[in-house]
N, C-alpha and C. Protein backbone atom coordinates (compact mmCIF):
# COMPACT_ATOMS: atom_id res chain seq x y z
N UNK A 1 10.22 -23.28 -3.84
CA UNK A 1 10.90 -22.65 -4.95
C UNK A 1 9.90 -22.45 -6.08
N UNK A 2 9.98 -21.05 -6.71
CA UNK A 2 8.75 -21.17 -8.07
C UNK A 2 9.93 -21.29 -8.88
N UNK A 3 9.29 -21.76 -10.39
CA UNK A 3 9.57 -21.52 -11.40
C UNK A 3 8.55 -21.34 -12.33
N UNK A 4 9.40 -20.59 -13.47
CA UNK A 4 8.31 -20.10 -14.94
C UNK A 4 9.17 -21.05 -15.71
N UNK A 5 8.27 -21.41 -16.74
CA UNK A 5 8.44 -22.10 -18.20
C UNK A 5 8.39 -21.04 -18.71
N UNK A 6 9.63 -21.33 -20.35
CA UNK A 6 9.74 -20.22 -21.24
C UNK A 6 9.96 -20.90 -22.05
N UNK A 7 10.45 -20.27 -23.89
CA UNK A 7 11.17 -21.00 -24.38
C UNK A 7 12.04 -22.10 -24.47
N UNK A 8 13.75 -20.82 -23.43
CA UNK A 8 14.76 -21.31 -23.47
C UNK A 8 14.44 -22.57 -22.24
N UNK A 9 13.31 -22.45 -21.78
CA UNK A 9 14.00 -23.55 -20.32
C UNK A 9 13.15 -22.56 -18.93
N UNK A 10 13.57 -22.85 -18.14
CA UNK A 10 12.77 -23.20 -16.85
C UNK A 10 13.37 -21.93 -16.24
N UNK A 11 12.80 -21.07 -15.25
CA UNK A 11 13.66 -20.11 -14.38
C UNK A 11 13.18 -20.32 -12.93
N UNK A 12 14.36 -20.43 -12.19
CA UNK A 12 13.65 -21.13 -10.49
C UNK A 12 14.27 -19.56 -9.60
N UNK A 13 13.13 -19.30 -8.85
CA UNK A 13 13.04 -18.04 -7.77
C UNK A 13 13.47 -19.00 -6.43
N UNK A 14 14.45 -18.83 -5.79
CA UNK A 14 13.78 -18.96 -4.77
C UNK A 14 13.60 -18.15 -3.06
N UNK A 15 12.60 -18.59 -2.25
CA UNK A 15 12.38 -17.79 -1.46
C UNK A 15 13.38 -16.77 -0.24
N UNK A 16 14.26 -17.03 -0.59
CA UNK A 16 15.19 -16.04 0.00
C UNK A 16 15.93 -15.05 -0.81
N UNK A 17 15.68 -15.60 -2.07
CA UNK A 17 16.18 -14.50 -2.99
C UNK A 17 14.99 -13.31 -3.21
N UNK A 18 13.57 -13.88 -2.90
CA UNK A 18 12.56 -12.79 -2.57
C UNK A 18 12.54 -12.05 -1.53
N UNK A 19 13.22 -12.56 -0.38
CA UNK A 19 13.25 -12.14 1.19
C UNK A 19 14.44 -11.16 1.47
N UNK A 20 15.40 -11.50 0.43
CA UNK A 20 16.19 -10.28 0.18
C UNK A 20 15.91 -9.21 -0.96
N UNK A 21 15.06 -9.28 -1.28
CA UNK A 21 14.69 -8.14 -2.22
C UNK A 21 13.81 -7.41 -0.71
N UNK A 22 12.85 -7.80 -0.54
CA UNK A 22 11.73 -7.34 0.38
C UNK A 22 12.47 -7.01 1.19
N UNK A 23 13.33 -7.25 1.95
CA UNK A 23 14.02 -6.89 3.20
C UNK A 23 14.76 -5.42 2.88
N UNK A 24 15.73 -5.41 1.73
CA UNK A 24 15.89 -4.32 0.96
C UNK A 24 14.75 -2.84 1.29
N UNK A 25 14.18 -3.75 0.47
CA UNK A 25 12.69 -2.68 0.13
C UNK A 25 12.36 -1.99 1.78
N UNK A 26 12.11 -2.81 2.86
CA UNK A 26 11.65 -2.92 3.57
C UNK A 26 12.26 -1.61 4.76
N UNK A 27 13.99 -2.02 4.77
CA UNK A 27 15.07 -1.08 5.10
C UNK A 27 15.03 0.26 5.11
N UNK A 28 14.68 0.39 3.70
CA UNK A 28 14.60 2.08 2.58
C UNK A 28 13.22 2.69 2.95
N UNK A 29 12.52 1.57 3.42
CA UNK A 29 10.79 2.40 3.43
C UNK A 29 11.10 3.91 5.07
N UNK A 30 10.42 4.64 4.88
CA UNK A 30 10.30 5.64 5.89
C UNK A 30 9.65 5.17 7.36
N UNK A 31 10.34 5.35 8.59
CA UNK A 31 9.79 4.72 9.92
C UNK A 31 10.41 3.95 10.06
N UNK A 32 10.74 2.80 9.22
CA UNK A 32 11.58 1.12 9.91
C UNK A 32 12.40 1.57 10.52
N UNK A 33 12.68 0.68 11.57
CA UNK A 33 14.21 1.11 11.80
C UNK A 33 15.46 -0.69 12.04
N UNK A 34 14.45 -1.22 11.46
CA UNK A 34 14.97 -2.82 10.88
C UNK A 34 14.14 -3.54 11.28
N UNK A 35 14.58 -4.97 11.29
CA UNK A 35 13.63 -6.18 11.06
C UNK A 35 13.90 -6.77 12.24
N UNK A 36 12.61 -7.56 12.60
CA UNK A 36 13.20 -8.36 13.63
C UNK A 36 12.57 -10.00 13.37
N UNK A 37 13.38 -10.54 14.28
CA UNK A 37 13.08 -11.97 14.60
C UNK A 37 11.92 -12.77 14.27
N UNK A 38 11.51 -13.30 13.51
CA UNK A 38 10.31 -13.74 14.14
C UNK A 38 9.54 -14.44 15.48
N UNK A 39 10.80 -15.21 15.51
CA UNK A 39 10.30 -16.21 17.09
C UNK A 39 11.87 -16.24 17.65
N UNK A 40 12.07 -16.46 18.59
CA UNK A 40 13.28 -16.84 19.80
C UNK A 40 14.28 -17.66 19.03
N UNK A 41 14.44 -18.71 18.20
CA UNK A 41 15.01 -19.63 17.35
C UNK A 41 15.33 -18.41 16.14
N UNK A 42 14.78 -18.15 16.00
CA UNK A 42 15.72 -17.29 14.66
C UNK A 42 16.46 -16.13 15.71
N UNK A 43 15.91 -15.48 16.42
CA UNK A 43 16.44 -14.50 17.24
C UNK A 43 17.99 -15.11 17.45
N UNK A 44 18.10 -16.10 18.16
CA UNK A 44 19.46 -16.62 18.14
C UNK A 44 20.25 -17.56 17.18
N UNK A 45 19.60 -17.34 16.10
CA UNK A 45 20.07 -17.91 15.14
C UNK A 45 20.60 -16.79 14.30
N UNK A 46 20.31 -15.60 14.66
CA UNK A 46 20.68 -14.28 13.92
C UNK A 46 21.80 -13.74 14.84
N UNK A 47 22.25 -14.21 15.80
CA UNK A 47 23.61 -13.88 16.67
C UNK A 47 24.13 -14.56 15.64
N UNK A 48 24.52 -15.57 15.30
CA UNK A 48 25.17 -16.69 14.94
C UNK A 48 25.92 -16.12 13.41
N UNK A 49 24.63 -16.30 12.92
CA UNK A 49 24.94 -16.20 11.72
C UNK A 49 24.12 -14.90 10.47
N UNK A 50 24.55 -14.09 10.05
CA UNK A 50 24.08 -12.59 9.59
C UNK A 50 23.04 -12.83 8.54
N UNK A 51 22.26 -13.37 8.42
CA UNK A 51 21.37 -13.65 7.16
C UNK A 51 20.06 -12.59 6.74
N UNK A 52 20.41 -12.16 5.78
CA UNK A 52 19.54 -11.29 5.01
C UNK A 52 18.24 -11.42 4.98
N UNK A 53 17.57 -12.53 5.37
CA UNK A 53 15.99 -13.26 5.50
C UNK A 53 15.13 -13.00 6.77
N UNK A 54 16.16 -12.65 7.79
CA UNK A 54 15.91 -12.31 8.89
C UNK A 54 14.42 -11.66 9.14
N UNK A 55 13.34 -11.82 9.74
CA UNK A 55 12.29 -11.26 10.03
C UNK A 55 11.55 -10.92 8.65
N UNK A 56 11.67 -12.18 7.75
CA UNK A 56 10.56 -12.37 6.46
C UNK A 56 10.64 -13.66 6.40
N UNK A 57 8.97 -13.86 5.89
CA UNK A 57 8.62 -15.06 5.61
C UNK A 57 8.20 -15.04 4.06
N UNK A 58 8.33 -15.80 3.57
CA UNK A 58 7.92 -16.12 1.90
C UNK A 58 7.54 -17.45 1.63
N UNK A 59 6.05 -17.12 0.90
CA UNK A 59 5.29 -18.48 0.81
C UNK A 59 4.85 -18.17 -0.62
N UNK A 60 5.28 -19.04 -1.24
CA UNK A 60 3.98 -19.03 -2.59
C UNK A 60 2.92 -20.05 -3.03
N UNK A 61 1.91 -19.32 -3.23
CA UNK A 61 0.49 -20.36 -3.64
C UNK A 61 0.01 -20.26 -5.27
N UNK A 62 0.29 -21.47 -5.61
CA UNK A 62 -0.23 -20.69 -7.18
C UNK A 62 1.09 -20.23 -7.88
N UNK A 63 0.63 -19.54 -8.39
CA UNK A 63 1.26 -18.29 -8.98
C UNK A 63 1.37 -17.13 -8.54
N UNK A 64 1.17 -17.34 -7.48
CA UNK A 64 1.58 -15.68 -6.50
C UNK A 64 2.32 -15.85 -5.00
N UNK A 65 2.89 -14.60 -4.88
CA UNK A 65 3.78 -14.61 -3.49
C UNK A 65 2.96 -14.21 -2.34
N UNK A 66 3.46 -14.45 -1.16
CA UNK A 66 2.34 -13.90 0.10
C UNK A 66 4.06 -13.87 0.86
N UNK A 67 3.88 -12.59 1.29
CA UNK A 67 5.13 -12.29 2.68
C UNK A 67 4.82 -11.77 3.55
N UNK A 68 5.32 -12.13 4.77
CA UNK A 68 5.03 -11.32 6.37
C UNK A 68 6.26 -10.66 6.85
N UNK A 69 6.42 -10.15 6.87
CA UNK A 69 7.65 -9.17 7.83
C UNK A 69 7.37 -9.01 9.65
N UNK A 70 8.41 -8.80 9.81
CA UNK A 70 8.35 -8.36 10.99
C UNK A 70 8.98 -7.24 11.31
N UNK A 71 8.51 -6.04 11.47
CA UNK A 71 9.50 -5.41 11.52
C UNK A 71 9.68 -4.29 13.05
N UNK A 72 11.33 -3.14 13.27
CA UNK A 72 10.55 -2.40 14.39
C UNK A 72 10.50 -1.06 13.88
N UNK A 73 9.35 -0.39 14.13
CA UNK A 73 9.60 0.90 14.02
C UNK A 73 9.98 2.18 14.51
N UNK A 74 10.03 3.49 14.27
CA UNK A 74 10.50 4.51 14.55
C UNK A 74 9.25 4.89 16.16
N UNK A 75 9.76 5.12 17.11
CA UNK A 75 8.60 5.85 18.32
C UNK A 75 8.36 7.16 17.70
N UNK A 76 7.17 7.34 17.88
CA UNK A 76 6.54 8.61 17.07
C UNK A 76 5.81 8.88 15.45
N UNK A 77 6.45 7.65 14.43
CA UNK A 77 5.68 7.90 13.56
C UNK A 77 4.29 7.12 13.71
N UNK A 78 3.49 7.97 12.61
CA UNK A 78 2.27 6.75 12.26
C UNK A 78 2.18 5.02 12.12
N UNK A 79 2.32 4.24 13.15
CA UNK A 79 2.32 2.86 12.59
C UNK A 79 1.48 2.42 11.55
N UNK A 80 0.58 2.57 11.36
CA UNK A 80 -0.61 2.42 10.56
C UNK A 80 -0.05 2.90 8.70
N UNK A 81 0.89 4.14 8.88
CA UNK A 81 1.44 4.91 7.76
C UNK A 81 2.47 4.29 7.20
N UNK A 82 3.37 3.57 8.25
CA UNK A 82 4.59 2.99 8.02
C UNK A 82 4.10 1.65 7.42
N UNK A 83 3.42 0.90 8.37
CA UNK A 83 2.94 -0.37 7.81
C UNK A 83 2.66 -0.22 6.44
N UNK A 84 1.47 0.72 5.57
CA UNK A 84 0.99 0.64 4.26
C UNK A 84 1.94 0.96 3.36
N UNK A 85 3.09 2.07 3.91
CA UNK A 85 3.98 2.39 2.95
C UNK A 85 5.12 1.29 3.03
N UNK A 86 5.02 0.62 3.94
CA UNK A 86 6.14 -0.50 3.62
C UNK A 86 5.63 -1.93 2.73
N UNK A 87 4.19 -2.09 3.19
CA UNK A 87 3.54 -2.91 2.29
C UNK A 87 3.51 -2.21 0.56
N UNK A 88 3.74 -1.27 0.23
CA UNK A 88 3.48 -0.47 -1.14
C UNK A 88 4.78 -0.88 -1.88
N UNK A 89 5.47 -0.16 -0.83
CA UNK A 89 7.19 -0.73 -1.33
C UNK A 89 7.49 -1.79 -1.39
N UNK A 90 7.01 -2.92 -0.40
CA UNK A 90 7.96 -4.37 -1.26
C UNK A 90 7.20 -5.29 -1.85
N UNK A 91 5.38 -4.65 -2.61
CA UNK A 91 5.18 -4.91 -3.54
C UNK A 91 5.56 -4.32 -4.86
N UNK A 92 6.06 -3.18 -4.60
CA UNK A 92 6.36 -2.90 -5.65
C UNK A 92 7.44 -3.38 -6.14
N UNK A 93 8.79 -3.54 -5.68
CA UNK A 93 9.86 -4.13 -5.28
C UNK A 93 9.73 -5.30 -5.80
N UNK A 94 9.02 -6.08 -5.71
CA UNK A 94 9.35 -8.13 -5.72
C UNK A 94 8.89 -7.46 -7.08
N UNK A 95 7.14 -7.44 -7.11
CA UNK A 95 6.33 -7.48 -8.38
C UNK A 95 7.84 -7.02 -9.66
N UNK A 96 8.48 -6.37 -9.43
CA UNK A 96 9.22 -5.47 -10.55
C UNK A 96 10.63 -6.53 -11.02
N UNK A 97 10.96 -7.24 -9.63
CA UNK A 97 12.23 -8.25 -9.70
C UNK A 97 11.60 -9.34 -10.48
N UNK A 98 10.69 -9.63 -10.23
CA UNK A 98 10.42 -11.17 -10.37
C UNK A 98 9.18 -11.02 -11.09
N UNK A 99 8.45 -10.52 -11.02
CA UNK A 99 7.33 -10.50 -12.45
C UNK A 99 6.00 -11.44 -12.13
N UNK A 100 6.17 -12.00 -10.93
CA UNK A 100 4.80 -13.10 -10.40
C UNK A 100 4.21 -11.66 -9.43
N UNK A 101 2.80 -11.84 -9.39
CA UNK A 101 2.11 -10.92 -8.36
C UNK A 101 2.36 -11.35 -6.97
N UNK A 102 2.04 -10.39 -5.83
CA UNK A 102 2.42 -10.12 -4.60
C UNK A 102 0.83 -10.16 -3.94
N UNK A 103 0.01 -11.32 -3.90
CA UNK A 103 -1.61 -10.84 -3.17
C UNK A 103 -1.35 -10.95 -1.67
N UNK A 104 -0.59 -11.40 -0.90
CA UNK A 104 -0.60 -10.67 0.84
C UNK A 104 0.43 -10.20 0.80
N UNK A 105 0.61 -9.27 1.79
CA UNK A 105 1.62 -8.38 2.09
C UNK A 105 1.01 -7.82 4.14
N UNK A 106 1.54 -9.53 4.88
CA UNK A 106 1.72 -8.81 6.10
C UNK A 106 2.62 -8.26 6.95
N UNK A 107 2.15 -6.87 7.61
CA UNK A 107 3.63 -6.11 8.48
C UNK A 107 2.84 -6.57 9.83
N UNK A 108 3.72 -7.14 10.64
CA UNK A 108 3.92 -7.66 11.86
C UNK A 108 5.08 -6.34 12.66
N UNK A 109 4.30 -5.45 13.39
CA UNK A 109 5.16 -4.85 14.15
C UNK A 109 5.36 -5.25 15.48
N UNK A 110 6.78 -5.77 15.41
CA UNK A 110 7.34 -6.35 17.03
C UNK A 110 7.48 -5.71 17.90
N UNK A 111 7.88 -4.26 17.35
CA UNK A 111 8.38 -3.06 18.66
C UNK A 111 8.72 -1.56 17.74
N UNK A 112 8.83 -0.51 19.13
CA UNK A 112 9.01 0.58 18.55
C UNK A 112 10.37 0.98 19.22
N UNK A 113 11.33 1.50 18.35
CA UNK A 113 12.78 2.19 19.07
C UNK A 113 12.98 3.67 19.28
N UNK A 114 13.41 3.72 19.89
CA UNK A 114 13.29 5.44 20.38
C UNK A 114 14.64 5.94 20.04
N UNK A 115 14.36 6.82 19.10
CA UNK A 115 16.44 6.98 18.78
C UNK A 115 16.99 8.21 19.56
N UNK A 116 17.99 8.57 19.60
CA UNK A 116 18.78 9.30 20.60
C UNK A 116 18.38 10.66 19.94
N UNK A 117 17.84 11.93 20.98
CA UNK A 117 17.75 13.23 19.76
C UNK A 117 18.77 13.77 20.52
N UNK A 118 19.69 13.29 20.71
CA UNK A 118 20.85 14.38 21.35
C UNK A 118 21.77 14.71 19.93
């Protein structure tokens, strides 16, 4: 959990309230076509139960955030394009919610989905 000192008192982030911003972000970016699992244990832990954190990790060092995603993408776009523009977006995204800097930003692509062109 971070927190900032202020005046009034103390403000505590914590890491799933970043993992739902990013996941957000992550959704809206161009190519995703959602998040996935990280390992087999969350995979079926995401039958279970619907959680917004799903296929993000959030670590902070310092005074700064580091997140990994996992995500799958669209068959056919640029992976390479999708990855940077999704890394752009949910730095921009946290940095703007929460006001601490964003120095890693990894996309872990699990798979690509092929959507129906009928």
């Amino acid at each position: 959990m971070n927190d900032r000192n202020n005046q009034l008192g103390n403000i505590y982030v914590s890491p799933r309230a970043i993992a739902t911003i990013a996941s957000q972000s992550t959704i809206e970016s161009y190519g995703v076509v959602g998040l996935a699992a990280k390992n087999l244990a969350e995979g079926l832990a995401q039958v279970l139960v619907k959680d917004p954190s799903l296929g993000i990790d959030v670590r902070f060092e310092n005074d700064s955030i580091q997140i990994d995603l996992y995500i799958v993408v669209e068959y056919g776009v640029r992976i390479k394009s999708v990855a940077r523009s999704v890394q752009e977006n949910v730095r921009y995204s946290v940095e703007k919610a929460i006001g601490l800097p964003v120095t890693h930003i990894d996309v872990h692509v699990r798979g690509l989905r092929i959507s129906n062109t009928d």
